[in-house]
Protein backbone atom coordinates (compact mmCIF):
# COMPACT_ATOMS: atom_id res chain seq x y z
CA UNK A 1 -130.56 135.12 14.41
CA UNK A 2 -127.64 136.76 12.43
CA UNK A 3 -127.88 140.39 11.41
CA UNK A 4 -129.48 140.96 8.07
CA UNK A 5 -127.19 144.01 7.12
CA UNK A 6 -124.12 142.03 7.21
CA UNK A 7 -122.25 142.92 4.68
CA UNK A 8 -120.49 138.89 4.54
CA UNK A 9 -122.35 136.03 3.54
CA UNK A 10 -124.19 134.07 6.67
CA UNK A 11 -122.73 130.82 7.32
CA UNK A 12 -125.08 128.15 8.65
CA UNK A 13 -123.79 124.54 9.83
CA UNK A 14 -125.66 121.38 10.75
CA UNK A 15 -124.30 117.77 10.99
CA UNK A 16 -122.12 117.56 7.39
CA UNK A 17 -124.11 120.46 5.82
CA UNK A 18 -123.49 123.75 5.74
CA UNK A 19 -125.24 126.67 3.89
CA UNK A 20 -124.28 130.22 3.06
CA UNK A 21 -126.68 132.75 3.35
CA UNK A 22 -125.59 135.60 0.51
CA UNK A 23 -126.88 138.90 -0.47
CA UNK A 24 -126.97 139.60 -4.40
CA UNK A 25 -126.86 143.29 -5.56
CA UNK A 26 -125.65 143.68 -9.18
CA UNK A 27 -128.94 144.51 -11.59
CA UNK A 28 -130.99 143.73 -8.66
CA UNK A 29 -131.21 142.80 -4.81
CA UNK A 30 -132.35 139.73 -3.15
CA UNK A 31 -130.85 136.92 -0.86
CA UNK A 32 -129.89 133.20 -2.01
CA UNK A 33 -128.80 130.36 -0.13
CA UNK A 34 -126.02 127.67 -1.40
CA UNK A 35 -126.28 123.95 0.05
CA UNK A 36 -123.35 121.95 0.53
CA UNK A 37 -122.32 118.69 2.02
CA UNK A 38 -119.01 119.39 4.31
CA UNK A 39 -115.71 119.35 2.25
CA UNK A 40 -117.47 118.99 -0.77
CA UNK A 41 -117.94 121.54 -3.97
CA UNK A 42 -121.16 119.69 -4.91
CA UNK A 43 -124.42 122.61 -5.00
CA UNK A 44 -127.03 120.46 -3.39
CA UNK A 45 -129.35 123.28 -3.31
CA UNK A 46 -129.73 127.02 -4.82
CA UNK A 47 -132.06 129.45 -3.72
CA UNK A 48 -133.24 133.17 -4.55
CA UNK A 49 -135.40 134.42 -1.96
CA UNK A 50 -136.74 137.94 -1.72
CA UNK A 51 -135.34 138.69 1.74
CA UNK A 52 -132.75 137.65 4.13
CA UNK A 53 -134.95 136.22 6.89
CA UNK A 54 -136.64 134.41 4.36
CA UNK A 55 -133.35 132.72 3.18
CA UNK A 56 -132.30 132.01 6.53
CA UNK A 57 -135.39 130.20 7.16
CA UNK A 58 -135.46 128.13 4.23
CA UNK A 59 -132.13 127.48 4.42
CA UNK A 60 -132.51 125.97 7.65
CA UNK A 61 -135.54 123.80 7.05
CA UNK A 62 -133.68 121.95 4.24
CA UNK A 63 -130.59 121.81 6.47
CA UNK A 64 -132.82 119.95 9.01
CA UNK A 65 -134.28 118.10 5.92
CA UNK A 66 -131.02 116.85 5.03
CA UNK A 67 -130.01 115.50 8.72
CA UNK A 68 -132.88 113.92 9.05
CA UNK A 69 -132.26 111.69 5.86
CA UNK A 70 -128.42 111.22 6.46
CA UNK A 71 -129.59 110.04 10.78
CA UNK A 72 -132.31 107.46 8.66
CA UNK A 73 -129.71 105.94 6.21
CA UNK A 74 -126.48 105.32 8.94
């Protein structure tokens, strides 16, 4: 699993998806995730969660959520 105090944003990558994993810290802290298809600028999903492992996670299962539906519709 990638470190949590990385100071970058976590890039995740399955099939033509991809999300980044990113740490928020203005007015307050918590982790989000960003959705994308490859190559495109299109947000397919946005996500605050209240700690990294839990955006990981998440992240993932829609990733997997996403692959499965794309494999079902070639």
């Amino acid at each position: 699993m990638p470190d949590s105090d990385a100071a970058e944003p976590t890039r995740l990558e399955r099939g033509n998806y991809i999300a980044d994993v990113l740490h928020h810290t203005s007015v307050e802290s918590f982790w989000y995730y960003i959705i994308q298809r490859r190559g495109s600028r299109e947000v397919i999903d946005l996500v605050k969660c209240d700690s990294y492992e839990q955006a990981i996670a998440a992240s993932q299962q829609v990733l997997e959520r996403l692959n499965v539906a794309a494999a079902r519709n070639r």
